[in-house]
Structures are given as structure tokens and as C-alpha cells.
PDB file of N, CA and C in Angstrom:
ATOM      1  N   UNK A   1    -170.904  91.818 -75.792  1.00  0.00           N
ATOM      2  CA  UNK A   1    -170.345  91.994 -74.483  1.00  0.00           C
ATOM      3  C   UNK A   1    -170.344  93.444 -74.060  1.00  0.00           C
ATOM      4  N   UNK A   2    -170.366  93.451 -72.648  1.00  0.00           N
ATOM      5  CA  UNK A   2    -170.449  95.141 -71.685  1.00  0.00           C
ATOM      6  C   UNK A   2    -168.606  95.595 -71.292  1.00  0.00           C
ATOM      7  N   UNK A   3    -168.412  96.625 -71.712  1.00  0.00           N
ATOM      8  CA  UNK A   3    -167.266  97.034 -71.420  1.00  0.00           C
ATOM      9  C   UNK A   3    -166.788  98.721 -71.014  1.00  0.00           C
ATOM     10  N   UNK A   4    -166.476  98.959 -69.992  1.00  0.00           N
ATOM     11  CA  UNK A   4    -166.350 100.479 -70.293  1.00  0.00           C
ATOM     12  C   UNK A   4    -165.033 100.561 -70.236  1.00  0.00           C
ATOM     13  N   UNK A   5    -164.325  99.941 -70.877  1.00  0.00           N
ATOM     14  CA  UNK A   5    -162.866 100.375 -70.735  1.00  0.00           C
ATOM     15  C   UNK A   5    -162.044 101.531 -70.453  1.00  0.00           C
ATOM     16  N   UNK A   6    -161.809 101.802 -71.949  1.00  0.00           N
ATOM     17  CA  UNK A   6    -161.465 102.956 -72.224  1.00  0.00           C
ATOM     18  C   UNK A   6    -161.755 104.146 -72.948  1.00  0.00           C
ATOM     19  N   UNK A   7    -161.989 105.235 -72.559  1.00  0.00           N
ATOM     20  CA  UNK A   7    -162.594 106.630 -73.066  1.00  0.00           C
ATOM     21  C   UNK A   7    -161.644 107.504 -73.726  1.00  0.00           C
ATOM     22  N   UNK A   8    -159.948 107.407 -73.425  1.00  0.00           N
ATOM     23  CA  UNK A   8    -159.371 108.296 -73.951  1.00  0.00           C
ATOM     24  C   UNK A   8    -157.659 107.342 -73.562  1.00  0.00           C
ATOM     25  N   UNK A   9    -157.586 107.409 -74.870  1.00  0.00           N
ATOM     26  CA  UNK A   9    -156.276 106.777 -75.338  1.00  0.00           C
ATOM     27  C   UNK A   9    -154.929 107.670 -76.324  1.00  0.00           C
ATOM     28  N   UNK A  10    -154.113 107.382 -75.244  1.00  0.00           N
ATOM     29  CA  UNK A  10    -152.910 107.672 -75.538  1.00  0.00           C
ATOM     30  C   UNK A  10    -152.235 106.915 -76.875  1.00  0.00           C
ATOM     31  N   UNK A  11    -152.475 107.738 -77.716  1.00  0.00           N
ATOM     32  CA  UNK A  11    -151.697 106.952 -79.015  1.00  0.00           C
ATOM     33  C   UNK A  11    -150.027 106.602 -78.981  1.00  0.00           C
ATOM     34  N   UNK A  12    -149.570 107.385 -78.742  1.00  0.00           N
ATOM     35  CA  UNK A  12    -148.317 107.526 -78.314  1.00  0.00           C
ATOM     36  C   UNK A  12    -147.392 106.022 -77.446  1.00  0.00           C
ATOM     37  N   UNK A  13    -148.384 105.938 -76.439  1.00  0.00           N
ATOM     38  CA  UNK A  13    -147.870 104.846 -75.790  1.00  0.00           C
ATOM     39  C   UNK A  13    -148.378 103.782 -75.776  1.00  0.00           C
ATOM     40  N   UNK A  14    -149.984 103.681 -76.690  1.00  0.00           N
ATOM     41  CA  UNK A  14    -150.934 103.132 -76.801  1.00  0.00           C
ATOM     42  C   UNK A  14    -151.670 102.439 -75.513  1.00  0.00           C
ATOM     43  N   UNK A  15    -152.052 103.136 -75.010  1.00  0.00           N
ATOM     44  CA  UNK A  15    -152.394 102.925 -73.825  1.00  0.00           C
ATOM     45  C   UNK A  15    -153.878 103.687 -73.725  1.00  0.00           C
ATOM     46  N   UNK A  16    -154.971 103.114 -72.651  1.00  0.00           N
ATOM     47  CA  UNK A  16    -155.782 103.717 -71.933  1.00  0.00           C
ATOM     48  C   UNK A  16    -155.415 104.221 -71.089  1.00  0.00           C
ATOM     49  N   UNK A  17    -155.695 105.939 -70.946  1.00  0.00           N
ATOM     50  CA  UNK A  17    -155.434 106.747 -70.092  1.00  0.00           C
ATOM     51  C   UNK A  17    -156.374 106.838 -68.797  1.00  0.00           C
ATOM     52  N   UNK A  18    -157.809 107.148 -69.594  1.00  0.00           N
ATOM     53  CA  UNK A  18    -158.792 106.921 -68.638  1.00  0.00           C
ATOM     54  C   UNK A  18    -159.607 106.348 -69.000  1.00  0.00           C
ATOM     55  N   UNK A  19    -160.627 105.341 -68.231  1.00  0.00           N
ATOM     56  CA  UNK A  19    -161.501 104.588 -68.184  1.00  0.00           C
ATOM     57  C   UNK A  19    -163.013 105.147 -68.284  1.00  0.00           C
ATOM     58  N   UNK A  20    -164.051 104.954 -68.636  1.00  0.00           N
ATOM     59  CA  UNK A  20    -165.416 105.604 -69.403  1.00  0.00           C
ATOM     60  C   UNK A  20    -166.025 105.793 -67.548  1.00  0.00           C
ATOM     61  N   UNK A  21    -165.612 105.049 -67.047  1.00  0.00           N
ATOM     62  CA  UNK A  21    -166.527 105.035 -65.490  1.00  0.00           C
ATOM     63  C   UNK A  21    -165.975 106.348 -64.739  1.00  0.00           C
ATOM     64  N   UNK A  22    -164.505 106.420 -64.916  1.00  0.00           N
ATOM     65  CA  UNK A  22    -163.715 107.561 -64.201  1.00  0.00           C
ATOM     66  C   UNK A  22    -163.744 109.266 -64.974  1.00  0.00           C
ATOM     67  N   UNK A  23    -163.998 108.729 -65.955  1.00  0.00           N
ATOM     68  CA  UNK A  23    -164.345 110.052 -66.868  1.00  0.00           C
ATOM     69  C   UNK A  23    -165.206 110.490 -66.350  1.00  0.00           C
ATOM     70  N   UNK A  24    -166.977 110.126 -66.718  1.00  0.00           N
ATOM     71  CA  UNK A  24    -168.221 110.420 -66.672  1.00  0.00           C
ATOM     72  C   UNK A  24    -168.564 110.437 -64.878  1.00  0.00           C
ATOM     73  N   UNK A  25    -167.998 109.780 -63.730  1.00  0.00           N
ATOM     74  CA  UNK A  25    -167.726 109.918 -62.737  1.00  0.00           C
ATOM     75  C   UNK A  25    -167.202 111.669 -62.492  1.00  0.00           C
ATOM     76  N   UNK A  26    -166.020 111.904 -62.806  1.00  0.00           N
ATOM     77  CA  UNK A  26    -165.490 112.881 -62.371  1.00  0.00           C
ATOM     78  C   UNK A  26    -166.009 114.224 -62.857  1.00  0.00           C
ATOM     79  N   UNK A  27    -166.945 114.322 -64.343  1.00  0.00           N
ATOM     80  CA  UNK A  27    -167.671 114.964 -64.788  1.00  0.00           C
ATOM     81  C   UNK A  27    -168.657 115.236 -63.838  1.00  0.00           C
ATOM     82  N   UNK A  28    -169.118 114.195 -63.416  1.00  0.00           N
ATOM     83  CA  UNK A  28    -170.442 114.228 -62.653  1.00  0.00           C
ATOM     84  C   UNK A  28    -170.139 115.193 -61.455  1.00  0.00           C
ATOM     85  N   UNK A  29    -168.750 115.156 -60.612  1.00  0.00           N
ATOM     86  CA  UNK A  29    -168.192 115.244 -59.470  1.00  0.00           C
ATOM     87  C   UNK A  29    -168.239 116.989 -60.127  1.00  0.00           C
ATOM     88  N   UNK A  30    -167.291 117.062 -61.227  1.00  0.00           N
ATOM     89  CA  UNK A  30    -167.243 118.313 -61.979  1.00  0.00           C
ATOM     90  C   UNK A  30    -168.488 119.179 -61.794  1.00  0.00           C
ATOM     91  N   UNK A  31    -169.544 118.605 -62.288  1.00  0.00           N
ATOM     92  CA  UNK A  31    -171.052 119.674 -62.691  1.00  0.00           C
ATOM     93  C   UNK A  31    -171.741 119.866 -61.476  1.00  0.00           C
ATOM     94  N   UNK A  32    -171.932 118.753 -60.616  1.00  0.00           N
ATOM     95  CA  UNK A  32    -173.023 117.766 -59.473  1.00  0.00           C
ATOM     96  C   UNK A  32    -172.674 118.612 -58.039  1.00  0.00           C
ATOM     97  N   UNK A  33    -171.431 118.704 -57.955  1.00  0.00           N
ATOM     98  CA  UNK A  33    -170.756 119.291 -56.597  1.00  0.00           C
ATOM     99  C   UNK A  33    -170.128 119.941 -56.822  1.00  0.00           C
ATOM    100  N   UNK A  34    -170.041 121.302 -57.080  1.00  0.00           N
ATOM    101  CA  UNK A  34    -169.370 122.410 -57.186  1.00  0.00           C
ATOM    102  C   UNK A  34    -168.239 122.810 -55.917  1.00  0.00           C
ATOM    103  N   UNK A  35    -168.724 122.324 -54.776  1.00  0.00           N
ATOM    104  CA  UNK A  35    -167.341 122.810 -53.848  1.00  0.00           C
ATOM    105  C   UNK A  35    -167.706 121.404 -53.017  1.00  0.00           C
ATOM    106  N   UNK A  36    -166.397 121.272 -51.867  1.00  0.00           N
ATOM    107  CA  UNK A  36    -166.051 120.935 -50.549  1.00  0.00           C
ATOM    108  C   UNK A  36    -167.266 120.534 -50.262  1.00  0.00           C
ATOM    109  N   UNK A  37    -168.441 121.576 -49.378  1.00  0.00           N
ATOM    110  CA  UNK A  37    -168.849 121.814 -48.803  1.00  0.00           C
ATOM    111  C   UNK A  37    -170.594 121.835 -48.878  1.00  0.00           C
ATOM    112  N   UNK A  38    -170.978 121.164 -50.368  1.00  0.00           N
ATOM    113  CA  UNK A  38    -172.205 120.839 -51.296  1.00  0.00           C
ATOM    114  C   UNK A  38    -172.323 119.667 -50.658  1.00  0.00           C
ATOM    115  N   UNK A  39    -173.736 119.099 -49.982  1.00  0.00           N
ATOM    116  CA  UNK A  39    -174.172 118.174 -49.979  1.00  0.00           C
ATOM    117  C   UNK A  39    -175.723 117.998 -50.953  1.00  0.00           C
ATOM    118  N   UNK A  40    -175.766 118.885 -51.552  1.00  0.00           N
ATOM    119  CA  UNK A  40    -177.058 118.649 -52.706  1.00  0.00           C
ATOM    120  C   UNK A  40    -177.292 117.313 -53.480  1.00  0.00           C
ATOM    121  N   UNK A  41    -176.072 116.571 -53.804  1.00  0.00           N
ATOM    122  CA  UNK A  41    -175.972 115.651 -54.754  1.00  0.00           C
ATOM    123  C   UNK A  41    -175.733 114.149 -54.191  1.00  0.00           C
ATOM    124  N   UNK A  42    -176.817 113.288 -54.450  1.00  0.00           N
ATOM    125  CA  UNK A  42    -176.565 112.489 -53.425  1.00  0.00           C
ATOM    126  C   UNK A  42    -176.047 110.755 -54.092  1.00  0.00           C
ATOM    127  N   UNK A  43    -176.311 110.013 -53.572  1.00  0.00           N
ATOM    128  CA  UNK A  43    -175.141 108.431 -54.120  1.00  0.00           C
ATOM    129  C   UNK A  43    -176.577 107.955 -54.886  1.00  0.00           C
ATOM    130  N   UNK A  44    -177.880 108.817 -54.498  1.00  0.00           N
ATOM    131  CA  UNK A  44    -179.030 108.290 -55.358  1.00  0.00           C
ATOM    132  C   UNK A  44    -178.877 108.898 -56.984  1.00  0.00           C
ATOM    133  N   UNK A  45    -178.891 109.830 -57.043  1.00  0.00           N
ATOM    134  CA  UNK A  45    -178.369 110.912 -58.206  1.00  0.00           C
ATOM    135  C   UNK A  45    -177.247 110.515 -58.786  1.00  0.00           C
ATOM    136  N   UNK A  46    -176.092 110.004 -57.803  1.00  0.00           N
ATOM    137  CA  UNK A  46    -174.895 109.106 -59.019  1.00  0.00           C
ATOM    138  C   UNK A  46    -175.570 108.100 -59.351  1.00  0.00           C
ATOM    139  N   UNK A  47    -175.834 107.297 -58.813  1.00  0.00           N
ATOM    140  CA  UNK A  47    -176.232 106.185 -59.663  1.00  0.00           C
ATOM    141  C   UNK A  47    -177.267 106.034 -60.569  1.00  0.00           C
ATOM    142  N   UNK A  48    -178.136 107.339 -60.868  1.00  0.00           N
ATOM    143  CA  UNK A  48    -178.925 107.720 -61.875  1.00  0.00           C
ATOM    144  C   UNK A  48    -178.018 108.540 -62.822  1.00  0.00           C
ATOM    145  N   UNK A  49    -177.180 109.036 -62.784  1.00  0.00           N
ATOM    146  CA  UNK A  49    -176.281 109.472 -63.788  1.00  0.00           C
ATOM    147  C   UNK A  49    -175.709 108.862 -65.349  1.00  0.00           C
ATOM    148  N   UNK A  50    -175.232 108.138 -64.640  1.00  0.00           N
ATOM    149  CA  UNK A  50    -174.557 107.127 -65.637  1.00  0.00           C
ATOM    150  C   UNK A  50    -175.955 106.369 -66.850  1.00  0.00           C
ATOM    151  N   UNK A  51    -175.414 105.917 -68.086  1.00  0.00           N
ATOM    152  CA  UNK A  51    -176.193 105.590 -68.741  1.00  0.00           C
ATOM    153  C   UNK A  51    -175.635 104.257 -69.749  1.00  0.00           C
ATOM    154  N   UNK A  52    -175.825 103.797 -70.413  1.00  0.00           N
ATOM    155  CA  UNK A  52    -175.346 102.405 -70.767  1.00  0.00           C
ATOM    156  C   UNK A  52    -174.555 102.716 -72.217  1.00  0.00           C
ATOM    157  N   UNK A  53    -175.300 104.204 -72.642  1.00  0.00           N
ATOM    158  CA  UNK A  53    -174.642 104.885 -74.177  1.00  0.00           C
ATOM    159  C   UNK A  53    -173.457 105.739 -73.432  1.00  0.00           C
ATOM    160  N   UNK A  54    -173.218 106.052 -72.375  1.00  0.00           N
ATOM    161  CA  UNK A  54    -172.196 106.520 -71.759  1.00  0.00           C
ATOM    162  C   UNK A  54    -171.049 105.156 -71.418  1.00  0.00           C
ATOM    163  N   UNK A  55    -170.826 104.194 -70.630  1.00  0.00           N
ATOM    164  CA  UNK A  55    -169.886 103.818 -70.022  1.00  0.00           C
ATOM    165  C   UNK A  55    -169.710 102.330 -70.988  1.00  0.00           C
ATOM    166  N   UNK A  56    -171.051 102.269 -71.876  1.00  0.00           N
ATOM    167  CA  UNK A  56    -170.726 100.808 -72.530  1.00  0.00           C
ATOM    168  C   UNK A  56    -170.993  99.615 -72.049  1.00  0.00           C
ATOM    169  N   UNK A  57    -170.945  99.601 -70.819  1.00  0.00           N
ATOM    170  CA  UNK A  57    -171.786  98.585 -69.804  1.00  0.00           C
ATOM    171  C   UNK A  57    -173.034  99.122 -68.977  1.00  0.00           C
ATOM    172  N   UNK A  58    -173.845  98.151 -68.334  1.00  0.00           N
ATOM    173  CA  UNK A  58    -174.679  98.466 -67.751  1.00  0.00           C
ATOM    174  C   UNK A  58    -174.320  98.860 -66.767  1.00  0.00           C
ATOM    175  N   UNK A  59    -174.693 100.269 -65.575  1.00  0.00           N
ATOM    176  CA  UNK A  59    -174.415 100.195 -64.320  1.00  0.00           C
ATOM    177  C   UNK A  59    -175.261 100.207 -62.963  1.00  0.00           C
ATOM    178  N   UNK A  60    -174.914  99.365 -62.400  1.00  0.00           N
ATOM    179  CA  UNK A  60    -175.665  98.639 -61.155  1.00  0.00           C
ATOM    180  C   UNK A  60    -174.989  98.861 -60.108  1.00  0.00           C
ATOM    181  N   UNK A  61    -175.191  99.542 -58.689  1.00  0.00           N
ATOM    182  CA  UNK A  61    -174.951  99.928 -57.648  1.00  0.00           C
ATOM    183  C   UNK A  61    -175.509  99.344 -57.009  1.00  0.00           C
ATOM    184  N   UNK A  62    -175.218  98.294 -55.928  1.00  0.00           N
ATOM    185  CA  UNK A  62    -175.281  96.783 -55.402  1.00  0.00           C
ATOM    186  C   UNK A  62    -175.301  97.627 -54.026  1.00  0.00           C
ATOM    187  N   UNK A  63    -176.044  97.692 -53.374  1.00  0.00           N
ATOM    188  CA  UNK A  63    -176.555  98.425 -52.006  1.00  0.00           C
ATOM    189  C   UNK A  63    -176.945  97.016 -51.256  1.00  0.00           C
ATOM    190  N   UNK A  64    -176.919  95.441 -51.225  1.00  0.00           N
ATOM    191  CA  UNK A  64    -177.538  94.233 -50.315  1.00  0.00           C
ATOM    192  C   UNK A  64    -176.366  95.027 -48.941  1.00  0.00           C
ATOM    193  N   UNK A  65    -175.345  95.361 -48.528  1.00  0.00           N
ATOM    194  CA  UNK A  65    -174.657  95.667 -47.514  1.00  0.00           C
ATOM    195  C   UNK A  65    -174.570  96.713 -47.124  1.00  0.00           C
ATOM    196  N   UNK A  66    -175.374  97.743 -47.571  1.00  0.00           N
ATOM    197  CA  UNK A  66    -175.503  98.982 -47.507  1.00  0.00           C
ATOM    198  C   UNK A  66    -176.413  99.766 -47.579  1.00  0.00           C
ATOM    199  N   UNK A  67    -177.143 100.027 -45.986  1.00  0.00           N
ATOM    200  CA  UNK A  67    -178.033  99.933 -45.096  1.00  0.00           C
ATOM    201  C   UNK A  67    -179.437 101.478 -45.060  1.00  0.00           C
ATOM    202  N   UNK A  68    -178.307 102.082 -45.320  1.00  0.00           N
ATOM    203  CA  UNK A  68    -178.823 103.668 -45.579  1.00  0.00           C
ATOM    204  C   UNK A  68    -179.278 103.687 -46.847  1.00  0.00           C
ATOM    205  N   UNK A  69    -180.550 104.485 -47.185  1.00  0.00           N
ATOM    206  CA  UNK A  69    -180.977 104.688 -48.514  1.00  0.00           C
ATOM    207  C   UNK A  69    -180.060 105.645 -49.350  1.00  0.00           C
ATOM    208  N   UNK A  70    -179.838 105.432 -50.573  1.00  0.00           N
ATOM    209  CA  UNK A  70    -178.865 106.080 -51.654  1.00  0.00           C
ATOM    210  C   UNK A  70    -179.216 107.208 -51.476  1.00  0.00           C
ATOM    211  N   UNK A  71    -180.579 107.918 -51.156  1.00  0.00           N
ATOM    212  CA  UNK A  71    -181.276 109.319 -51.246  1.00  0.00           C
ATOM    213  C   UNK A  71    -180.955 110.161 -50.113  1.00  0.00           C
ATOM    214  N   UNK A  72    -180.256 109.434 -49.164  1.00  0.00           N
ATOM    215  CA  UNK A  72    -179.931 110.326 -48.056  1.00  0.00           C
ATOM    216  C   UNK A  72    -178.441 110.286 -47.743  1.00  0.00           C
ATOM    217  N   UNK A  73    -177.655 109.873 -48.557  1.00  0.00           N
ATOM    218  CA  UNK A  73    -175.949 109.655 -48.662  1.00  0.00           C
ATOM    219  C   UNK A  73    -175.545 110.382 -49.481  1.00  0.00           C
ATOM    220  N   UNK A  74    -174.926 111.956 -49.070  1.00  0.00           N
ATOM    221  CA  UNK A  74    -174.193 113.071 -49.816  1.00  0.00           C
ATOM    222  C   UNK A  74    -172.643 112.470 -49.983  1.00  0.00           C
ATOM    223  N   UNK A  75    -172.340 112.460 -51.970  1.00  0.00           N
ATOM    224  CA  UNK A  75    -171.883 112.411 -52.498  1.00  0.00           C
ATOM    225  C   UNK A  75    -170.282 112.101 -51.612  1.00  0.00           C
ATOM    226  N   UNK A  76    -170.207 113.560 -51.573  1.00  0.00           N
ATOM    227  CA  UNK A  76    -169.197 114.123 -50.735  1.00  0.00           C
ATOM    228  C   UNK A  76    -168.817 113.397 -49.676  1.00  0.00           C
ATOM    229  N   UNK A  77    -170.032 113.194 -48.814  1.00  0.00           N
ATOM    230  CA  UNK A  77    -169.734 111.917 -47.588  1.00  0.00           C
ATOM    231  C   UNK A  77    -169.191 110.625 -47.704  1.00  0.00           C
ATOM    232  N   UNK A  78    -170.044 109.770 -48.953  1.00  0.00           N
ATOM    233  CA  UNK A  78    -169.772 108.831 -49.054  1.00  0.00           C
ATOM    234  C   UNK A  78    -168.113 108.588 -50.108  1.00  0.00           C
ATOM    235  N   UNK A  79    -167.478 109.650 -50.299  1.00  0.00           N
ATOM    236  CA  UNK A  79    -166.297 109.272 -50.786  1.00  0.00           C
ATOM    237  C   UNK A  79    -165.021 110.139 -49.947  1.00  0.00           C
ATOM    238  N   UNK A  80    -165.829 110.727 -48.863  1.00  0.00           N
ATOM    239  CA  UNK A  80    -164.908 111.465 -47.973  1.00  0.00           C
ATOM    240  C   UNK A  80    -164.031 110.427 -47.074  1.00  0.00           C
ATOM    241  N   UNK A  81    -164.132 109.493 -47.041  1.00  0.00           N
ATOM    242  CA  UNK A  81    -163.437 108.368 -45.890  1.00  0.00           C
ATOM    243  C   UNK A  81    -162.580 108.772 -45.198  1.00  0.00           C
ATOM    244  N   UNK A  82    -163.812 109.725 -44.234  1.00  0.00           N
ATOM    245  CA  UNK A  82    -163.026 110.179 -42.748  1.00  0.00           C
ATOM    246  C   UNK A  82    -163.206 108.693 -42.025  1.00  0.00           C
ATOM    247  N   UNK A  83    -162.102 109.094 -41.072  1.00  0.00           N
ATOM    248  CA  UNK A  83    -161.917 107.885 -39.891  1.00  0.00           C
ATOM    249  C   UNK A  83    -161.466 108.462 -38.817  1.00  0.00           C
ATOM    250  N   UNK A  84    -161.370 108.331 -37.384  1.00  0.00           N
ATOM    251  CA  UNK A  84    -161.030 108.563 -36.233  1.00  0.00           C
ATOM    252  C   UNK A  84    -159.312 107.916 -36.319  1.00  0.00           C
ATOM    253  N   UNK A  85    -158.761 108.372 -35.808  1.00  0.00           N
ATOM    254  CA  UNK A  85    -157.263 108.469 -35.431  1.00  0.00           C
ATOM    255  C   UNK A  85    -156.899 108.564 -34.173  1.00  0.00           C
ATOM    256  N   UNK A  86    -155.743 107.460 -33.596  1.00  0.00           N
ATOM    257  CA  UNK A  86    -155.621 107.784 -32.576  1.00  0.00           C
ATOM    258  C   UNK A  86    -154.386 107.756 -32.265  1.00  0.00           C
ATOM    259  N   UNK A  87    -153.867 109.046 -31.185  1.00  0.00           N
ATOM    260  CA  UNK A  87    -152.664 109.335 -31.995  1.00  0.00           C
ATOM    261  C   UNK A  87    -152.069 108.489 -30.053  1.00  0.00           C
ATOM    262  N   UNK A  88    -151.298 107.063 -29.911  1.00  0.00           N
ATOM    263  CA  UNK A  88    -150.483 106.682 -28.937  1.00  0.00           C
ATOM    264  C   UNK A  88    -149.385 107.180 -29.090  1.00  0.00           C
ATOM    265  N   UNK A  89    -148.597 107.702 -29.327  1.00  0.00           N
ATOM    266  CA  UNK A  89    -147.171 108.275 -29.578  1.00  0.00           C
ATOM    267  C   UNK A  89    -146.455 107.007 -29.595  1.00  0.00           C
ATOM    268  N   UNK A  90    -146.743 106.531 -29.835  1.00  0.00           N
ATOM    269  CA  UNK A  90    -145.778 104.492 -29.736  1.00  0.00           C
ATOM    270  C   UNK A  90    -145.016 104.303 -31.615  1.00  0.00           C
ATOM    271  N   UNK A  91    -144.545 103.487 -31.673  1.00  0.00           N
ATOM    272  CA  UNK A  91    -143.679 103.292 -32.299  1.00  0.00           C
ATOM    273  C   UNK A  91    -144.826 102.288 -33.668  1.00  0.00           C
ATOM    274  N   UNK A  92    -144.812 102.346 -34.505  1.00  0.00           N
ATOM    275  CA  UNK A  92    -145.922 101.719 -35.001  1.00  0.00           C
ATOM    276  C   UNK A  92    -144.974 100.066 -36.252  1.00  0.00           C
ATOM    277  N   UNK A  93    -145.695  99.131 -35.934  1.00  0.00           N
ATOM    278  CA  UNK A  93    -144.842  98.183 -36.704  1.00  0.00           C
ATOM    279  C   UNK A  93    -145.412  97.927 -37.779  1.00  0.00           C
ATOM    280  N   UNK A  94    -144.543  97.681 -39.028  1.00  0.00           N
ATOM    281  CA  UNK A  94    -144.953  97.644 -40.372  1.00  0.00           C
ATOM    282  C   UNK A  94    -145.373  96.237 -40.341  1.00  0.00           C
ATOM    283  N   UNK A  95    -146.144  96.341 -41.389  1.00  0.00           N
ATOM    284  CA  UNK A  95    -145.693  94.785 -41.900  1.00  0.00           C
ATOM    285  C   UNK A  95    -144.522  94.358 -42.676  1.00  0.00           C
ATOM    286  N   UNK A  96    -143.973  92.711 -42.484  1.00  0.00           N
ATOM    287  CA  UNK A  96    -142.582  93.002 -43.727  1.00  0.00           C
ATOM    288  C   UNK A  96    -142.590  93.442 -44.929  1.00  0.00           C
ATOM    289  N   UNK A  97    -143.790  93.085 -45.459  1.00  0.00           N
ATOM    290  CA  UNK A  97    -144.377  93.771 -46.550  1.00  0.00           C
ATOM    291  C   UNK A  97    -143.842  94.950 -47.505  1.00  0.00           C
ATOM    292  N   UNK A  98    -143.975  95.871 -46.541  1.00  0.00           N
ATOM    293  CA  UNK A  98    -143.934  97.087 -46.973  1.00  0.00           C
ATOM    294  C   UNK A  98    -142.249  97.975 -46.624  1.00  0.00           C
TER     295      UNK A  98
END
């Protein structure tokens, strides 16, 4: 079986701290994009990153809904999730939910 669980475990509480995807991810983020403001590194290059002796599972980046080629989607962009805001000055209702 494929698993990337866990990479670094807390003995103490015995627990997974961090997960092999979020590690080698944030490494990548670490080396790949040095500032803010780097668009060099693109969602084609992450998903060539990763390796199967790295995360323990295979990894597959499922693009059928996602329209733009990986080679032209900076890193940075695609995890920046800007959105437009609009500010009505109105009173805003929760859900009960929350």
C-alpha cells in the first residue's frame, strides 16, 4: 500500500506532526520561491518535484478541471487565493453554524 503519512513524529505525544506531502511541499516552497514576488517556479515544476521515494505514495496532479497548462501557473498565484471583496457596509448574517 501508498501512504505518505507521516514524516516527523512527536514521541512525546505520539503523534504525527507533519505529513511527508507538507514537508517536501514547503521545502519546495523553501528552495523554489525565494520571496513574495518570484514567479519562476511554476504548478508544472511542483508537480515534477515530488517523487514516490519522497512522499511514499505516488503523486498525481489531476488537472481534467483545470484549464490552464501547469507550465504557465506561478506557484505563488496558484496558492495566493486572491478574491475581489465587496465592501456594502451592511450588516452581514452568519450562519447558525458558526
Amino acid at each position: 500500500g501508498e501512504s505518505s503519512y507521516s514524516h516527523l513524529v512527536d514521541h512525546e505525544v505520539g503523534l504525527a506532526v507533519v505529513d511527508r506531502y507538507t514537508y517536501y511541499l514547503e521545502k519546495f516552497m523553501d528552495e523554489r520561491v525565494p520571496t513574495a514576488t518570484s514567479k519562476s517556479a511554476t504548478m508544472a515544476h511542483l508537480a515534477n518535484a515530488f517523487t514516490f521515494d519522497e512522499l511514499g505514495s505516488t503523486p498525481v496532479m489531476d488537472t481534467r478541471n483545470f484549464p490552464t497548462p501547469l507550465e504557465k501557473v506561478p506557484v505563488t498565484e496558484f496558492f495566493a487565493g486572491v478574491m475581489n471583496a465587496v465592501d456594502d457596509d451592511g450588516a452581514v448574517t452568519l450562519p447558525p453554524w458558526l
